[in-house]
Protein backbone atom coordinates (compact mmCIF):
# COMPACT_ATOMS: atom_id res chain seq x y z
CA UNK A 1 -7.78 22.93 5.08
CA UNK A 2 -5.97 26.01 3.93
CA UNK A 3 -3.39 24.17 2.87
CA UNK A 4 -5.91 22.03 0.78
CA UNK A 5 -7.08 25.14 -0.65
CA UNK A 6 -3.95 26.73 -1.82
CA UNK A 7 -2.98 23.26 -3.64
CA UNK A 8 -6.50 23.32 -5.58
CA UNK A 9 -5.92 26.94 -6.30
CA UNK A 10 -2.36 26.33 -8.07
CA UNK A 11 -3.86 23.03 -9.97
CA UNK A 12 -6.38 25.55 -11.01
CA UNK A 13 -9.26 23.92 -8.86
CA UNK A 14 -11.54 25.32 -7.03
CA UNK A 15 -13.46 24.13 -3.39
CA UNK A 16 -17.14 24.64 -3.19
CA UNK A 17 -18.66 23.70 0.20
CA UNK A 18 -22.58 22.89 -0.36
CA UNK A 19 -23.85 23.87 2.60
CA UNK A 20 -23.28 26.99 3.50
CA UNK A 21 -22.61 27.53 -0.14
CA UNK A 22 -18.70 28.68 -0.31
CA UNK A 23 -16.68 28.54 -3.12
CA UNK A 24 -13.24 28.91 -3.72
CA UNK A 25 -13.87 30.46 -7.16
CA UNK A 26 -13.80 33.86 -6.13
CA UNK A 27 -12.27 36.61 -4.04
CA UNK A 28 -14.91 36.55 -1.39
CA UNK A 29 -15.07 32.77 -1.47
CA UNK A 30 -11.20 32.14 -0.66
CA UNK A 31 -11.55 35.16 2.14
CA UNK A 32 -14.46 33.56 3.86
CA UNK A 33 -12.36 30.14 3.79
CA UNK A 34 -9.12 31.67 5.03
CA UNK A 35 -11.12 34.02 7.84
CA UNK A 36 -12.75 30.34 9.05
CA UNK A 37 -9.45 28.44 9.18
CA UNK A 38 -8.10 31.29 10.69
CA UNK A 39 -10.77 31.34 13.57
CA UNK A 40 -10.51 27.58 13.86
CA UNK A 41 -6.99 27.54 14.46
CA UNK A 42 -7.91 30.27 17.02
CA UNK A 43 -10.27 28.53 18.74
CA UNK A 44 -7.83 25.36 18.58
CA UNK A 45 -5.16 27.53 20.76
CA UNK A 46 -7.59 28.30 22.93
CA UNK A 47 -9.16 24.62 23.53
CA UNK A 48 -5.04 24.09 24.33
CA UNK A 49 -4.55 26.43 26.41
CA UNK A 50 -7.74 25.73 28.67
CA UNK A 51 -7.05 21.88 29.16
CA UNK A 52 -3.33 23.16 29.96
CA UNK A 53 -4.95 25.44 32.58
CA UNK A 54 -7.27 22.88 34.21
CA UNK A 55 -4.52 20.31 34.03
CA UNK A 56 -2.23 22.77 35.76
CA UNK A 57 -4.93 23.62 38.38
CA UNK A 58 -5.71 19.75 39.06
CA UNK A 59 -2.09 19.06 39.44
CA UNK A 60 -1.81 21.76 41.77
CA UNK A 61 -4.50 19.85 44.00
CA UNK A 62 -2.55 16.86 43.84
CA UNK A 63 -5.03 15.34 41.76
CA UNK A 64 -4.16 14.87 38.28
CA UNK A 65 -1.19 12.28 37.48
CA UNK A 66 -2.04 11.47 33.82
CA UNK A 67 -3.30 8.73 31.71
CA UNK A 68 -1.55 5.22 32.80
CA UNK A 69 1.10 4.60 29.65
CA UNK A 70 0.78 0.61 30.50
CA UNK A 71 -0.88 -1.26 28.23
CA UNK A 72 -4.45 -2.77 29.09
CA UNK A 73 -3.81 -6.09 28.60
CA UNK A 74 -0.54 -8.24 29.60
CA UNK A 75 2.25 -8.05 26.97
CA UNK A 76 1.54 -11.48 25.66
CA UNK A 77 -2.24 -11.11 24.86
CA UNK A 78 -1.34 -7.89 23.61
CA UNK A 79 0.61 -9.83 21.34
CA UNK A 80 -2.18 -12.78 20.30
CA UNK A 81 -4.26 -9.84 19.59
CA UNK A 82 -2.04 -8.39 17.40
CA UNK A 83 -0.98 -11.55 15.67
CA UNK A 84 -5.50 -12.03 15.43
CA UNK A 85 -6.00 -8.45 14.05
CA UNK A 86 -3.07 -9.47 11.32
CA UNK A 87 -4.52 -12.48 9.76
CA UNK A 88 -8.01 -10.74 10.18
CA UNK A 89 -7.05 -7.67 8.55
């Protein structure tokens, strides 16, 4: 979103959120949008680092082995499905 932010600012745009009413206009505006990206990609880190802990812990039980990486149906109804969702889409 930052990133978002800083493009609008050098077109000479400006973000206004409606609700809570934020704008980009002004000094205070573009803090209060850079101190909430900044907490969000705070709280992101530590979302991250908590499933890395619990998936740690569960390994260390012997109980955690990962999501299954084969597919859920066999390979060739995988690919009628496909071939379905083509001349659907």
């Amino acid at each position: 979103m930052l990133n978002l932010v800083h493009e609008l600012d050098a077109k000479g745009a400006s973000l206004r959120v409606l609700e809570p009413e934020v704008t980009t206009a002004g000094d205070m505006g573009r803090m209060v949008i850079t101190v909430l990206g900044m907490v969000a990609d705070m709280e992101l880190k530590f979302i991250r680092d908590r499933q890395r802990a619990g998936i740690a812990a569960a390994k260390g039980k012997g109980v955690y082995n990962g999501r299954d990486l084969s597919p859920k149906f066999p390979p060739a109804l995988s690919r009628v499905l496909w071939v379905k969702s083509l001349a659907l889409g």
